[in-house]
Protein backbone atom coordinates (compact mmCIF):
# COMPACT_ATOMS: atom_id res chain seq x y z
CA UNK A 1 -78.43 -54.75 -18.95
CA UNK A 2 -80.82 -52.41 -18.14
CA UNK A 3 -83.11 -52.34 -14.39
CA UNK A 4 -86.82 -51.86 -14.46
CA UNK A 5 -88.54 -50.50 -11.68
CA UNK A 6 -91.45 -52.78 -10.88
CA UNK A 7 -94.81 -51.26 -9.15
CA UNK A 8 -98.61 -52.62 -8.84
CA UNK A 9 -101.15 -50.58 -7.00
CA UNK A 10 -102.04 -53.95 -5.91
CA UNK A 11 -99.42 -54.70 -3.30
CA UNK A 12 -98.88 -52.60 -0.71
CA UNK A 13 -96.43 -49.56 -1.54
CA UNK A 14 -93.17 -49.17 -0.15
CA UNK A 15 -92.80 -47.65 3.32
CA UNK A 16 -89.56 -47.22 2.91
CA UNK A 17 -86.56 -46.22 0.60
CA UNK A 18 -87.09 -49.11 -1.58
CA UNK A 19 -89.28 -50.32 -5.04
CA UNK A 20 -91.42 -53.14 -4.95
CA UNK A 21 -89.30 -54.99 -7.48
CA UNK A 22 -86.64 -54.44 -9.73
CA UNK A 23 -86.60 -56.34 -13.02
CA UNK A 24 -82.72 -56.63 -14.44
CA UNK A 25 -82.92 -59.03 -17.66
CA UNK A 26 -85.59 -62.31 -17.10
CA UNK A 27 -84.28 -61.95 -13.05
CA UNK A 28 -86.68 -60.31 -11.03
CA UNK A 29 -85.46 -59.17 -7.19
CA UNK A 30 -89.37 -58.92 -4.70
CA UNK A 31 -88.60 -56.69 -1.78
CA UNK A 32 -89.73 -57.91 1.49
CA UNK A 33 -93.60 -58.29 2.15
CA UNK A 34 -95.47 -57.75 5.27
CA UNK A 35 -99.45 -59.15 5.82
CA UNK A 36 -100.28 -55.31 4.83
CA UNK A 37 -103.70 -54.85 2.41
CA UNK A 38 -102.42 -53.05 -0.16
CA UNK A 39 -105.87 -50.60 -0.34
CA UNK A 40 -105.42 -49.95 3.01
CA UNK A 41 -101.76 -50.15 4.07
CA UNK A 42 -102.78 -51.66 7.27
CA UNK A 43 -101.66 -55.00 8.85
CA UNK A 44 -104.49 -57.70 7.88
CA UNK A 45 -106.85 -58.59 10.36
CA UNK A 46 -106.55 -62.29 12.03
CA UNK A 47 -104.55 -64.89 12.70
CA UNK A 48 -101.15 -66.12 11.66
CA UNK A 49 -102.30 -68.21 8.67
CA UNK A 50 -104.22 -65.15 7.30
CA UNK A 51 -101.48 -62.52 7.44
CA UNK A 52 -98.90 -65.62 5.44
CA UNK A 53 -102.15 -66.06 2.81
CA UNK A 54 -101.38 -62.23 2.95
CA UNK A 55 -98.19 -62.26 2.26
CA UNK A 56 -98.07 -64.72 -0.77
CA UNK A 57 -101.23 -62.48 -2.14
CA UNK A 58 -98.84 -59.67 -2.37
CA UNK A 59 -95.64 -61.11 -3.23
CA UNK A 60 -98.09 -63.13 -6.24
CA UNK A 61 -99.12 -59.15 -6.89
CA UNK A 62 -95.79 -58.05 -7.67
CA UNK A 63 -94.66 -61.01 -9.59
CA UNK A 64 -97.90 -60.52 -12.03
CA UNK A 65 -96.81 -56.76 -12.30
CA UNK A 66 -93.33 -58.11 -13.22
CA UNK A 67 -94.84 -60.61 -15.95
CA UNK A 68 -94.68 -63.67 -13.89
CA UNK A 69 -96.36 -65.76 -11.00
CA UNK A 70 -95.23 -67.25 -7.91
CA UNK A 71 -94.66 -70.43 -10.06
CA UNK A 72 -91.73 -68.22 -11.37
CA UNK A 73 -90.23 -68.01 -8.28
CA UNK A 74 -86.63 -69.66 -7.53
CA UNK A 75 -85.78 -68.54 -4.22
CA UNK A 76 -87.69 -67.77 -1.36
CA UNK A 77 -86.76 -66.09 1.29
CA UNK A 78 -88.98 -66.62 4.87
CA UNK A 79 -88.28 -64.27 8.01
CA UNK A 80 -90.02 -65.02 11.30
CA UNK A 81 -90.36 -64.03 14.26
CA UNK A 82 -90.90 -67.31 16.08
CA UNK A 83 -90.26 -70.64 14.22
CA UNK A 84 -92.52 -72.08 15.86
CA UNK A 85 -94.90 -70.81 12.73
CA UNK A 86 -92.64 -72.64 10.38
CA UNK A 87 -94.72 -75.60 10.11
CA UNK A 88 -98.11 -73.45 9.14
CA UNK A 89 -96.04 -71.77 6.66
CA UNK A 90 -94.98 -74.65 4.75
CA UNK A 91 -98.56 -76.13 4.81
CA UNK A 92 -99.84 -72.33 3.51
CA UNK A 93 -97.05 -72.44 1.10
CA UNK A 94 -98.24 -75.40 -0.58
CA UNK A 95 -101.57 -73.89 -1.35
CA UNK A 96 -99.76 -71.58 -3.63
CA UNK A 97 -96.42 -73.28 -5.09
CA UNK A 98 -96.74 -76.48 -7.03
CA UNK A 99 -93.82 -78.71 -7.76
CA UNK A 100 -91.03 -78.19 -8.66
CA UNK A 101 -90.51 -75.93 -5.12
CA UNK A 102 -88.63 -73.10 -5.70
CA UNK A 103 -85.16 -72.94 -2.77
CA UNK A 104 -86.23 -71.66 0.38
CA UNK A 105 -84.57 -70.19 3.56
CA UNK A 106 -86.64 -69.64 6.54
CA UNK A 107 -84.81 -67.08 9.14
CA UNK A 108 -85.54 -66.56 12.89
CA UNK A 109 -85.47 -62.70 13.32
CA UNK A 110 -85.75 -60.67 16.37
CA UNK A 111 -88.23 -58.30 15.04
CA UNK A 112 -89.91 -57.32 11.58
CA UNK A 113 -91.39 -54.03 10.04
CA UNK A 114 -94.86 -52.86 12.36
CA UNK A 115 -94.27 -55.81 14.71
CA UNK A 116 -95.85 -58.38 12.08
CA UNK A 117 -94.80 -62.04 12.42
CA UNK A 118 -93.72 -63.02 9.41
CA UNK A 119 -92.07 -61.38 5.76
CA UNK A 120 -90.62 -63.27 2.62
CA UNK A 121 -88.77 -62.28 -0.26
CA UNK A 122 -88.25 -63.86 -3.20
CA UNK A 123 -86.38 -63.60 -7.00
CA UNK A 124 -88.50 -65.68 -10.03
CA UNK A 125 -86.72 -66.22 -13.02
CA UNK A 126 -89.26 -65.48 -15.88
CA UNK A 127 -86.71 -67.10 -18.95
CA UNK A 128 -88.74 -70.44 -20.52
């Protein structure tokens, strides 16, 4: 099976040895995403719940670019760096999944990429 590189000008681009996806059949693997504007490549202005609406705009980005949605998504991965935020998260995160959830870790990390709060992760699976 053959890997496609994924890439949107509309998510922020890599800073780092990475791609933004990689497509490998109907399984998609999303790198990690930071609150960064993609135009910009600078950490969104405001507070918490703005830089996670960040985020899933970005990771929602790359999935389009792939041929999906975040409705695609089976696993979700959630890195913070105080879980305290884990409760805003999952109220964010229902503005953009729907039911059935996809599986979800959320992981308390010491630090994350330009001292942001908060990345995620995710795979979709884009077969019917």
């Amino acid at each position: 099976m053959s890997r496609e590189i994924i890439h949107t000008s509309n998510a922020p681009a890599a800073i780092g040895t990475y791609s933004q996806a990689v497509k490998v059949g109907d399984v998609v693997y999303l790198s990690g995403q930071i609150p960064l504007v993609p135009e910009t490549m600078t950490v969104v202005e405001g507070d918490f719940a703005t830089q996670v609406r960040q985020v899933f705009d970005n990771l929602s980005a790359v999935a389009k670019a792939a041929g999906g949605s975040l409705q695609d998504v089976v696993k979700l991965n959630i890195y913070l760096t105080d879980l305290a935020y884990f409760g805003t998260v999952n109220e964010i995160m229902a503005e953009y999944f729907q039911q059935p959830y996809p599986a979800r870790a959320a992981i308390g990390v010491a630090s994350l990429p330009k001292d942001v709060p908060v990345e995620m992760d995710a795979i979709l699976h884009l077969g019917a």
